[in-house]
C-alpha atoms as a PDB file:
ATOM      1  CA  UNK A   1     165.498  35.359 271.032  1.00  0.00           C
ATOM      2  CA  UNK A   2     165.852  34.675 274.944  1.00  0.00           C
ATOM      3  CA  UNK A   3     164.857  30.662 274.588  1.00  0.00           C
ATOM      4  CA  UNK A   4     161.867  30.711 276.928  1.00  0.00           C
ATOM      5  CA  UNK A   5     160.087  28.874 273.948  1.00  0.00           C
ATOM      6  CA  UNK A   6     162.757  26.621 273.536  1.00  0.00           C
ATOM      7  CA  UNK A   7     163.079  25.721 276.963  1.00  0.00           C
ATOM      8  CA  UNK A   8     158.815  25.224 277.623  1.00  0.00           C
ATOM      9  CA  UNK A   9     159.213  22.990 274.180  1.00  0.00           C
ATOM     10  CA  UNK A  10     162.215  20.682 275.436  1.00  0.00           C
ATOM     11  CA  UNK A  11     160.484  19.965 279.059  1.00  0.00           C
ATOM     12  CA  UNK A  12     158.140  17.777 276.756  1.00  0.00           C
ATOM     13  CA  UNK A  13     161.217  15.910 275.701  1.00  0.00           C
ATOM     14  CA  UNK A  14     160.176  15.839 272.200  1.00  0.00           C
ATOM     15  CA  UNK A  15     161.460  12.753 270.246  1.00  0.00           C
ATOM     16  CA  UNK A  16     162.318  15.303 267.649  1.00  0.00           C
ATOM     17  CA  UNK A  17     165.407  17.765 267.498  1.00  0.00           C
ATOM     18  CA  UNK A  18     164.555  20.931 268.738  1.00  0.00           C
ATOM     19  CA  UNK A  19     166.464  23.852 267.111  1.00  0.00           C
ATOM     20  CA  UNK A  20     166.936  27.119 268.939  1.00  0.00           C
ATOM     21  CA  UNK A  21     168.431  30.424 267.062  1.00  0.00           C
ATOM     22  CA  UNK A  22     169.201  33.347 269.602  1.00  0.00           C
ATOM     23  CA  UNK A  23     171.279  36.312 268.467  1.00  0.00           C
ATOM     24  CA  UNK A  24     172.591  36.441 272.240  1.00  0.00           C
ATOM     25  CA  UNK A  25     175.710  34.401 273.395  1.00  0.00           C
ATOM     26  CA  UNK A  26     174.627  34.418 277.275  1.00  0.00           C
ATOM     27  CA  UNK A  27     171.010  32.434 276.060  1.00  0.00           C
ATOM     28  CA  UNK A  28     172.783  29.884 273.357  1.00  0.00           C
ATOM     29  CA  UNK A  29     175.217  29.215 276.089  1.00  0.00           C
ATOM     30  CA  UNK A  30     172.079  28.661 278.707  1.00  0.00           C
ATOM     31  CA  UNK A  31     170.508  26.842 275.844  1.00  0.00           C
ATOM     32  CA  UNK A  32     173.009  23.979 275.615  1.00  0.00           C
ATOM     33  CA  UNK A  33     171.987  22.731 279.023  1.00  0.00           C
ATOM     34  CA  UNK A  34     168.612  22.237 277.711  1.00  0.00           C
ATOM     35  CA  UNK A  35     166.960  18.975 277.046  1.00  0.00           C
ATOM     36  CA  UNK A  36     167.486  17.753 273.136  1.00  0.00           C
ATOM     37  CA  UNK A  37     168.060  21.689 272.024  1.00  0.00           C
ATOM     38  CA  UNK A  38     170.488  22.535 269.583  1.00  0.00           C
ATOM     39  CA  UNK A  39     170.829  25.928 269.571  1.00  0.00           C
ATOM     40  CA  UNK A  40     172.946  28.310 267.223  1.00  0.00           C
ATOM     41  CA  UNK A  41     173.672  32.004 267.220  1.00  0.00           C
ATOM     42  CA  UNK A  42     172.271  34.128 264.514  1.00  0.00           C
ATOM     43  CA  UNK A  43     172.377  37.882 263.932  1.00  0.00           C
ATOM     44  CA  UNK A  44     170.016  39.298 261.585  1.00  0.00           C
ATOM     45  CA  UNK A  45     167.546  42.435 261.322  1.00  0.00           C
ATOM     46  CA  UNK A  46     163.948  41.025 261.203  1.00  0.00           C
ATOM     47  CA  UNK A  47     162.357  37.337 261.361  1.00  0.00           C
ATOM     48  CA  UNK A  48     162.509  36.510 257.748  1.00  0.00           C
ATOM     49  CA  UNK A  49     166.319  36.867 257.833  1.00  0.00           C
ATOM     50  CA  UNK A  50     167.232  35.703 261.166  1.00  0.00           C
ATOM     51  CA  UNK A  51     164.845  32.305 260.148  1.00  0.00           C
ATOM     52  CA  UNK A  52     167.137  32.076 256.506  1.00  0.00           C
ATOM     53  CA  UNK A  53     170.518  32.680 258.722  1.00  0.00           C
ATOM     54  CA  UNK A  54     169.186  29.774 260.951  1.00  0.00           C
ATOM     55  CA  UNK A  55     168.458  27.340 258.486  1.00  0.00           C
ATOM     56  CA  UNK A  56     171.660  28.005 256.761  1.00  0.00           C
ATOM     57  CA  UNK A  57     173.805  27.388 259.253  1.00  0.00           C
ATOM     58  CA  UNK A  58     171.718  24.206 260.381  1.00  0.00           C
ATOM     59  CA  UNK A  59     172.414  23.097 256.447  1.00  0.00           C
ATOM     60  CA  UNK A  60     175.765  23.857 257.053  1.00  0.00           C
ATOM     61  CA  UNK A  61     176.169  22.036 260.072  1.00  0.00           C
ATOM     62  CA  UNK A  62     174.357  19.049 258.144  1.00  0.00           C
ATOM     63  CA  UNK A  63     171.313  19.140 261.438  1.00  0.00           C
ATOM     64  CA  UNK A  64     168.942  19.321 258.480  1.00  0.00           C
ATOM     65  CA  UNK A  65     168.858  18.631 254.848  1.00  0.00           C
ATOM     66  CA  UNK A  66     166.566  19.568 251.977  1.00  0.00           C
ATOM     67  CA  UNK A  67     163.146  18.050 252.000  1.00  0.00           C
ATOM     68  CA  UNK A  68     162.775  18.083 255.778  1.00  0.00           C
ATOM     69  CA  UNK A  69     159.675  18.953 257.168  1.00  0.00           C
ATOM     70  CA  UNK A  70     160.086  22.035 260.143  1.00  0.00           C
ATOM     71  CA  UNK A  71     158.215  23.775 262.490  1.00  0.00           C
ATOM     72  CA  UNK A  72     158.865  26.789 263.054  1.00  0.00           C
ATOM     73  CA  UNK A  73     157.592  28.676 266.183  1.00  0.00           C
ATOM     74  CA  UNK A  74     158.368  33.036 266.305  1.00  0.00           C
ATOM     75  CA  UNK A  75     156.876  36.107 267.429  1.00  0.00           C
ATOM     76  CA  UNK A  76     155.622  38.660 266.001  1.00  0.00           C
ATOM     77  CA  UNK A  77     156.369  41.581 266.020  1.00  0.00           C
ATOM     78  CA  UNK A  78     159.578  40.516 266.114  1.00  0.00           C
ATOM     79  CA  UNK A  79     162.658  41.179 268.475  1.00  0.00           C
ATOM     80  CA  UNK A  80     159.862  41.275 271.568  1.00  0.00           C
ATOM     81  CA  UNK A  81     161.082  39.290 273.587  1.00  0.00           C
ATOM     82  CA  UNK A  82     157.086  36.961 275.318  1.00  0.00           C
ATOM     83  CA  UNK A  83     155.963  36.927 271.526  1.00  0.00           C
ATOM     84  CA  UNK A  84     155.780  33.761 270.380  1.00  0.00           C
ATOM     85  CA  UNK A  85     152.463  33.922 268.609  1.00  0.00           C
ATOM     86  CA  UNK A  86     153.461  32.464 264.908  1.00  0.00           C
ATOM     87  CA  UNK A  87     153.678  28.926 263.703  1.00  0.00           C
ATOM     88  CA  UNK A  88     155.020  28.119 260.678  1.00  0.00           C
ATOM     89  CA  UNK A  89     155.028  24.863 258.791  1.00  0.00           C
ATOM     90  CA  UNK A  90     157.736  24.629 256.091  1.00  0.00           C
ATOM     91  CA  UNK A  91     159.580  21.867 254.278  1.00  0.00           C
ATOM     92  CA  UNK A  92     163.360  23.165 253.772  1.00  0.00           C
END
């Protein structure tokens, strides 16, 4: 939600894309000066449906397509902002 994960992630410089949803415009716009994130701007109610609304629009975008592996890193409980305690593997 604020990108702090985002941002410890991308000073690895991962060869990978690194995704970032945030529901705030101030932190996607703070995001795009980060190394390899692409972040977009969700608005949803809990995790599971802020995570759907993300990978949508990353579909949309075409940033990902069916049959990609993801990881995907959240907190729980969610909308704390220093709670990124949950991993998630997933293929889309």
């Amino acid at each position: 939600l604020t990108g702090k994960t985002a941002r410890r992630i991308s000073r690895f410089h991962p060869s990978v894309p690194l995704f970032a949803a945030t529901p705030d415009p101030v932190v996607l716009r703070q995001l795009n000066v980060s190394y390899g994130v692409r972040p977009v701007l969700v608005r949803a109610k809990n995790r599971l449906t802020f995570i759907r609304a993300a990978l949508k629009q990353l579909m949309q975008r075409k940033l990902v397509r069916r049959g990609m592996p993801l990881i995907i890193v959240a907190g729980e409980p969610w909308g704390q902002p220093g709670t990124s305690n949950a991993v998630e593997v997933r293929t889309i």
